[in-house]
N, C-alpha and C. Protein backbone atom coordinates (compact mmCIF):
# COMPACT_ATOMS: atom_id res chain seq x y z
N UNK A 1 18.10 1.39 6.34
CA UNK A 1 18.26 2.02 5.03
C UNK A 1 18.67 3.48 5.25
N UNK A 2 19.68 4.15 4.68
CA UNK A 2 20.03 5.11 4.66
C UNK A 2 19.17 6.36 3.74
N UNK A 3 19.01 7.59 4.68
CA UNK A 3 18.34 8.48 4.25
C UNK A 3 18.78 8.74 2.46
N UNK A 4 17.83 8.27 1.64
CA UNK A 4 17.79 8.54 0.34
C UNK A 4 16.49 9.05 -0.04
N UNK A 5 17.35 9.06 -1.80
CA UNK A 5 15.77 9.60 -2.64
C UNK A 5 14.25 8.42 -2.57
N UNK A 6 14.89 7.40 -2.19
CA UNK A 6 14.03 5.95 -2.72
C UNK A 6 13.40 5.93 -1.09
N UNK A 7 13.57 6.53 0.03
CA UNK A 7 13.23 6.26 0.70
C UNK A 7 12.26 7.77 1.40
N UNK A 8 12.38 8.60 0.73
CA UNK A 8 11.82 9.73 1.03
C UNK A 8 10.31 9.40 0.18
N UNK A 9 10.67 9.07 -1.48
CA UNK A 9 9.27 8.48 -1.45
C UNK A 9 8.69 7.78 -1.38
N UNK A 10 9.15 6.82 -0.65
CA UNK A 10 8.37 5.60 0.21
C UNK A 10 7.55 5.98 1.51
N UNK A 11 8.27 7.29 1.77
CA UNK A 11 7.40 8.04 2.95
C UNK A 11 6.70 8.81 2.29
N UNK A 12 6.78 9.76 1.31
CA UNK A 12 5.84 10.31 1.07
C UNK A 12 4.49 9.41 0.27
N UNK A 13 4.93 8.17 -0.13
CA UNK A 13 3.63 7.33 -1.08
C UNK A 13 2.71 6.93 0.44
N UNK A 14 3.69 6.31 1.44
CA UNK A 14 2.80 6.02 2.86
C UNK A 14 2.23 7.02 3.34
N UNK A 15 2.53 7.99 3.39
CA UNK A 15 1.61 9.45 4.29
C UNK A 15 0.71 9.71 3.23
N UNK A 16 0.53 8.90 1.77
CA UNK A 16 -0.54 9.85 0.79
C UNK A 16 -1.34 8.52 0.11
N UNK A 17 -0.79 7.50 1.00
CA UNK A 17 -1.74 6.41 0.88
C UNK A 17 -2.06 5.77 -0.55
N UNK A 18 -1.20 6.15 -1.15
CA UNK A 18 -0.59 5.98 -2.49
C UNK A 18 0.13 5.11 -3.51
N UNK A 19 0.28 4.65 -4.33
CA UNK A 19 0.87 3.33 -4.45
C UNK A 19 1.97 4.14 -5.66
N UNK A 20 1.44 5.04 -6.40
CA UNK A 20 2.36 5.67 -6.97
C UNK A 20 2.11 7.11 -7.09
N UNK A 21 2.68 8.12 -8.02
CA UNK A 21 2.79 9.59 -7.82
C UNK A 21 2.82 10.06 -9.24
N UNK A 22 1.72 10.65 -9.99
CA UNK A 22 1.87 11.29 -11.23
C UNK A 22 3.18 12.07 -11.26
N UNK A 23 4.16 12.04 -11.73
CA UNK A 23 4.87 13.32 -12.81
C UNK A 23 4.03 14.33 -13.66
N UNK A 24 3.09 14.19 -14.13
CA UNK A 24 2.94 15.46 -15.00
C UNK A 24 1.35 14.73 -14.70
N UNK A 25 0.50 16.11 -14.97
CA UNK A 25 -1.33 15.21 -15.17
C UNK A 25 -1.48 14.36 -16.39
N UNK A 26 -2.01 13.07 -16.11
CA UNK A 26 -2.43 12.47 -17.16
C UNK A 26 -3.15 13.06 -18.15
N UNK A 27 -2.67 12.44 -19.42
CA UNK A 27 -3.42 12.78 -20.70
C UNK A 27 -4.26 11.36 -21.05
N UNK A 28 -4.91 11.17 -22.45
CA UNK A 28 -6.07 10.21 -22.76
C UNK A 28 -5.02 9.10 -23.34
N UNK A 29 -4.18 9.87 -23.72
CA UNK A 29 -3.22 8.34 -24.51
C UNK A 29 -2.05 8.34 -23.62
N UNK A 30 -1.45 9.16 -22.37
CA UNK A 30 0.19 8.83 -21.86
C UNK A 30 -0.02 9.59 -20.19
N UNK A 31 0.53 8.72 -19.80
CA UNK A 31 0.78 9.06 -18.39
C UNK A 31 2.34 8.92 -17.95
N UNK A 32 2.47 9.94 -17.25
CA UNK A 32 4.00 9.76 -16.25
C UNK A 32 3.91 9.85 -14.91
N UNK A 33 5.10 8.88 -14.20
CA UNK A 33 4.51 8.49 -12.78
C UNK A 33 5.62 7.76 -12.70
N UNK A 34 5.69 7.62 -11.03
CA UNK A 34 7.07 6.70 -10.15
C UNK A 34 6.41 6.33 -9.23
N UNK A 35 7.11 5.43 -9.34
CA UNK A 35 6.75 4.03 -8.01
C UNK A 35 7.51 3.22 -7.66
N UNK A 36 8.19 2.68 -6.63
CA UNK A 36 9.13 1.67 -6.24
C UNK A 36 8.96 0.28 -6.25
N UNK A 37 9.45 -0.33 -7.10
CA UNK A 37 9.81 -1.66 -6.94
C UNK A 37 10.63 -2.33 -6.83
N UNK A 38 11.44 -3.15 -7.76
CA UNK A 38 12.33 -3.93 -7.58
C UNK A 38 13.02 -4.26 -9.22
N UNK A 39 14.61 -4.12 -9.17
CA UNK A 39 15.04 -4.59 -10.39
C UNK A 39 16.35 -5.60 -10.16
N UNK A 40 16.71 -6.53 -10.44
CA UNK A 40 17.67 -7.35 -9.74
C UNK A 40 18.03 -7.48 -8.66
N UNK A 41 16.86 -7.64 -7.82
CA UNK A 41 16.71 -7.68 -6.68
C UNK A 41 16.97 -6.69 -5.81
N UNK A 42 17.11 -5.52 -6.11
CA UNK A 42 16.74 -4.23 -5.54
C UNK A 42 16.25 -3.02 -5.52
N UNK A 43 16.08 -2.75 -4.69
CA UNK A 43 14.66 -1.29 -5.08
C UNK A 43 14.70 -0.57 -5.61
N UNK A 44 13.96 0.39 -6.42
CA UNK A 44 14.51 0.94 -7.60
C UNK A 44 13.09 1.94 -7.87
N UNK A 45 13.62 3.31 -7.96
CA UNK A 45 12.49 4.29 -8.46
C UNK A 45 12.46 4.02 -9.84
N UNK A 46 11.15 3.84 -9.84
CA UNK A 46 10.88 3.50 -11.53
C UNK A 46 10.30 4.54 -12.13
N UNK A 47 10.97 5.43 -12.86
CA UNK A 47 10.02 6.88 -14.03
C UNK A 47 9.73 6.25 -15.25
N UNK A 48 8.46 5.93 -14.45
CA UNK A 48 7.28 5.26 -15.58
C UNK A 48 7.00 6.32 -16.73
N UNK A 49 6.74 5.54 -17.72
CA UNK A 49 5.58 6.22 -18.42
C UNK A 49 4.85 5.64 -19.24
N UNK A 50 3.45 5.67 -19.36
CA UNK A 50 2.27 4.95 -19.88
C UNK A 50 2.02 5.16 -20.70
N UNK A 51 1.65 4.61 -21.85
CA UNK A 51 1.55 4.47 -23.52
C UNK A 51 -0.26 4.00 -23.86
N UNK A 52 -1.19 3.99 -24.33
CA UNK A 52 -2.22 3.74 -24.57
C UNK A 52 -1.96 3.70 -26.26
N UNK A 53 -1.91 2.57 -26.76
CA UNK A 53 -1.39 2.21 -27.98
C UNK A 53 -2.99 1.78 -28.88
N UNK A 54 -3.85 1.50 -28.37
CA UNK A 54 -5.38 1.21 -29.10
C UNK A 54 -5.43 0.14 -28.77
N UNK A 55 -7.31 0.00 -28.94
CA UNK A 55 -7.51 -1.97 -28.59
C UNK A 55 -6.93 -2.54 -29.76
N UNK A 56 -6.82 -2.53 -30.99
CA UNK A 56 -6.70 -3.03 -32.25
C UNK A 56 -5.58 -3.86 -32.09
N UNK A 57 -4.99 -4.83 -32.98
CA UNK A 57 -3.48 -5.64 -33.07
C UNK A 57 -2.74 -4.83 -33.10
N UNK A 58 -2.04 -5.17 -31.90
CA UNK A 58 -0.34 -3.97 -31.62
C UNK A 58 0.49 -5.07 -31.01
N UNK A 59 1.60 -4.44 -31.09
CA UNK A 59 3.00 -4.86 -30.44
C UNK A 59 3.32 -4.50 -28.54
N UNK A 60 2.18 -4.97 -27.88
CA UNK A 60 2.73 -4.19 -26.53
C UNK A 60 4.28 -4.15 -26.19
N UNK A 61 4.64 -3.26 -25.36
CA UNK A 61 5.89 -3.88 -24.81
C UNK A 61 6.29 -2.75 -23.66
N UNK A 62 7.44 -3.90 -23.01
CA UNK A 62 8.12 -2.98 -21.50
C UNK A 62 9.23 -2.58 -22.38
N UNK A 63 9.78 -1.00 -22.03
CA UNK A 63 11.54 -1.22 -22.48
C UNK A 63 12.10 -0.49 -21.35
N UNK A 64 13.04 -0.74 -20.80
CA UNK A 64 13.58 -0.61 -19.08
C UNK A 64 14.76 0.33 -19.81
N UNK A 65 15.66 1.14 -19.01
CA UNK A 65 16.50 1.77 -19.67
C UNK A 65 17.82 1.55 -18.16
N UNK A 66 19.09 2.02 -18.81
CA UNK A 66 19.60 1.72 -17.83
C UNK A 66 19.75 2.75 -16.27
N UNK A 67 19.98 2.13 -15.38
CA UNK A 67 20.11 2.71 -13.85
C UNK A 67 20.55 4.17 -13.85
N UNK A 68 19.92 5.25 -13.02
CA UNK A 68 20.27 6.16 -13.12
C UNK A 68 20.62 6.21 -11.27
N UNK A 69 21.50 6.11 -10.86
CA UNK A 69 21.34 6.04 -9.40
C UNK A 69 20.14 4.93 -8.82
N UNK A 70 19.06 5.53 -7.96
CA UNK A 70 18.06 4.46 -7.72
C UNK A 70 17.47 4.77 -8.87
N UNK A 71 17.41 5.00 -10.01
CA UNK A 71 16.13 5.60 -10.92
C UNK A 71 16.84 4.48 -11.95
N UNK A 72 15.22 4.20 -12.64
CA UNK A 72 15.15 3.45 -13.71
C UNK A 72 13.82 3.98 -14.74
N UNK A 73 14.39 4.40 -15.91
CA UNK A 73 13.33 5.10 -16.76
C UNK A 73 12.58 3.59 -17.44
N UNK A 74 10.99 3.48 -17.25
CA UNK A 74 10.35 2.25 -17.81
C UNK A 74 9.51 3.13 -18.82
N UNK A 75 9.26 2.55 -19.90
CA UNK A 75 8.42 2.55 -20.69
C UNK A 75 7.36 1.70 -21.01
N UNK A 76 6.13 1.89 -20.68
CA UNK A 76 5.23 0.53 -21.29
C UNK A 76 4.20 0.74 -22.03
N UNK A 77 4.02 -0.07 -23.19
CA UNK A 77 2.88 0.49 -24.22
C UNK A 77 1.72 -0.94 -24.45
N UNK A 78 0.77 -0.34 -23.60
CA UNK A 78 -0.27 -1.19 -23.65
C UNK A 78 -1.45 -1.14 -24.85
N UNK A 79 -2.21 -2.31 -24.69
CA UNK A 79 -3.23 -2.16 -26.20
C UNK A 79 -5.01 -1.27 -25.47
N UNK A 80 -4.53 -0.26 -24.61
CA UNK A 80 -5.50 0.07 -24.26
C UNK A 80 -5.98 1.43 -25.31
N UNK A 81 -7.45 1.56 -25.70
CA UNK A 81 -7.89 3.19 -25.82
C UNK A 81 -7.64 4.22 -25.11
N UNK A 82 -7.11 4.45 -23.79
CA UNK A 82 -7.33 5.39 -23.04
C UNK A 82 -6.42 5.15 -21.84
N UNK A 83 -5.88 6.17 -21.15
CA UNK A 83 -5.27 5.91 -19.88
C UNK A 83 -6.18 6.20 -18.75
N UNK A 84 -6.53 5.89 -17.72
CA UNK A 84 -7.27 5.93 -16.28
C UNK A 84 -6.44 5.58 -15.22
N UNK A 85 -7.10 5.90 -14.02
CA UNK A 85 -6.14 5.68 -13.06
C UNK A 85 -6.37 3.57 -12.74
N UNK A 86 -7.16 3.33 -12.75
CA UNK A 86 -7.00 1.70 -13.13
C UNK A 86 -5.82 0.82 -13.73
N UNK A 87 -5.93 1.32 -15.01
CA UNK A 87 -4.78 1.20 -16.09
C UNK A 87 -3.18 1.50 -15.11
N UNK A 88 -3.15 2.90 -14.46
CA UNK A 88 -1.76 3.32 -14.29
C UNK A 88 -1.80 2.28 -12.80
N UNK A 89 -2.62 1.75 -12.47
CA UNK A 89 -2.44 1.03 -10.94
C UNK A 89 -2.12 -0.79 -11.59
N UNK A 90 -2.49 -1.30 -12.64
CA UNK A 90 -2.25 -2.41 -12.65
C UNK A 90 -0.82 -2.64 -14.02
N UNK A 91 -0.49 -1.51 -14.15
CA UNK A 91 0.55 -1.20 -14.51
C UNK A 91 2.04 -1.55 -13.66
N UNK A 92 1.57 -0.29 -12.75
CA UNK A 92 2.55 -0.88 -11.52
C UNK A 92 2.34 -2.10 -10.77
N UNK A 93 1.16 -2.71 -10.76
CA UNK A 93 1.31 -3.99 -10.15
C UNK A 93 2.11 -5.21 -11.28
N UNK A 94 2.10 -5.43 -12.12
CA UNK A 94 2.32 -6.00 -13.25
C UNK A 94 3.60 -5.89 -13.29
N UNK A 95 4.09 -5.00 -13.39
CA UNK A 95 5.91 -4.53 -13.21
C UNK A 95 6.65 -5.12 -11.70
N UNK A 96 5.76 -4.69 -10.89
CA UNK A 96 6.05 -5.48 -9.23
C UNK A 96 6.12 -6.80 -9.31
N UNK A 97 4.96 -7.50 -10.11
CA UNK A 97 5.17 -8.83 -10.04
C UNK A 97 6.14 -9.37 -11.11
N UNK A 98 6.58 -9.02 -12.12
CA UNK A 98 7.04 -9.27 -13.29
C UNK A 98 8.56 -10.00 -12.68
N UNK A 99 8.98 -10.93 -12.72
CA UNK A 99 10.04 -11.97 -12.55
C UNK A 99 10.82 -11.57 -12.87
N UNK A 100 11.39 -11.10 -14.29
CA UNK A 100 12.62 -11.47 -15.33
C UNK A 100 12.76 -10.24 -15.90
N UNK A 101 12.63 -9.07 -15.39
CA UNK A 101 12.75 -7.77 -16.13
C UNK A 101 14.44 -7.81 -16.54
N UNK A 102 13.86 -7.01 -17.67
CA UNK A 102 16.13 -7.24 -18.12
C UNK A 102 16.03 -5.54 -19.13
N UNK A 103 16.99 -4.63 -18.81
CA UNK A 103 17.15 -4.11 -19.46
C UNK A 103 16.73 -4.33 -20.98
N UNK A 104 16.29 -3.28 -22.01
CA UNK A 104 16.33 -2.86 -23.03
C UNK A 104 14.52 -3.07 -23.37
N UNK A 105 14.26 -3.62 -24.70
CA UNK A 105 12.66 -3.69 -25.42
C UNK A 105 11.91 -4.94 -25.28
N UNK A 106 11.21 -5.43 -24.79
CA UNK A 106 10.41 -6.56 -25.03
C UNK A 106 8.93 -6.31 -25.47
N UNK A 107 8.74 -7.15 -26.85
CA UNK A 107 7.31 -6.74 -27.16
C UNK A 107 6.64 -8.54 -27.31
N UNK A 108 5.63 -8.12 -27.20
CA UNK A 108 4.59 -9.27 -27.59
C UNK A 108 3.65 -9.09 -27.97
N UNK A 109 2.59 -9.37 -28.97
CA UNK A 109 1.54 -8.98 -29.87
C UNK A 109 0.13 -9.73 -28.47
N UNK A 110 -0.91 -9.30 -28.83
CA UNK A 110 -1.85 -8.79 -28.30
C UNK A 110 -2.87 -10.39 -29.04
């Protein structure tokens, strides 16, 4: 792999033992953060950001935006009260495992 952005923080997430990297300090309802995964079958910095939408009936949803180089801006709005670092870790696992990601909004009710 050639010296890139996607691969500098793959070294810096391994030297910090890390699975992903705040952008800004979390707040109680939104978090921002990158982490590498995968989008049509290739790796891809993802500039997350975390939504805490309430437990109550909501519309969750992913909306993926298009490629910025390796960068892909994700949005996800979960039916949680609160953001924690829990929340922002099975976030990114959930997105890692997620099959069929496709550009643009997908929601599903709760």
């Amino acid at each position: 792999m050639p010296d890139s952005e996607l691969m500098r923080l793959a070294e810096s997430l391994q030297r910090e033992q890390a699975e992903y990297r705040l952008s800004a300090p979390p707040g109680e309802t939104e978090a921002r953060f990158e982490f590498i995964g995968r989008f049509d079958q290739a790796p891809v910095i993802w500039e997350a950001r975390l939504r805490a939408l309430g437990s109550g009936q909501c519309e969750q949803y992913i909306e993926i935006g298009p490629a910025a180089g390796q960068r892909r801006r994700l949005t996800v709005g979960l039916a949680l009260d609160r953001i924690d670092p829990p929340a922002i870790l099975k976030t990114v696992i959930m997105i890692r495992n997620y099959k069929r990601l496709r550009e643009g909004r997908h929601e599903w009710r709760v």
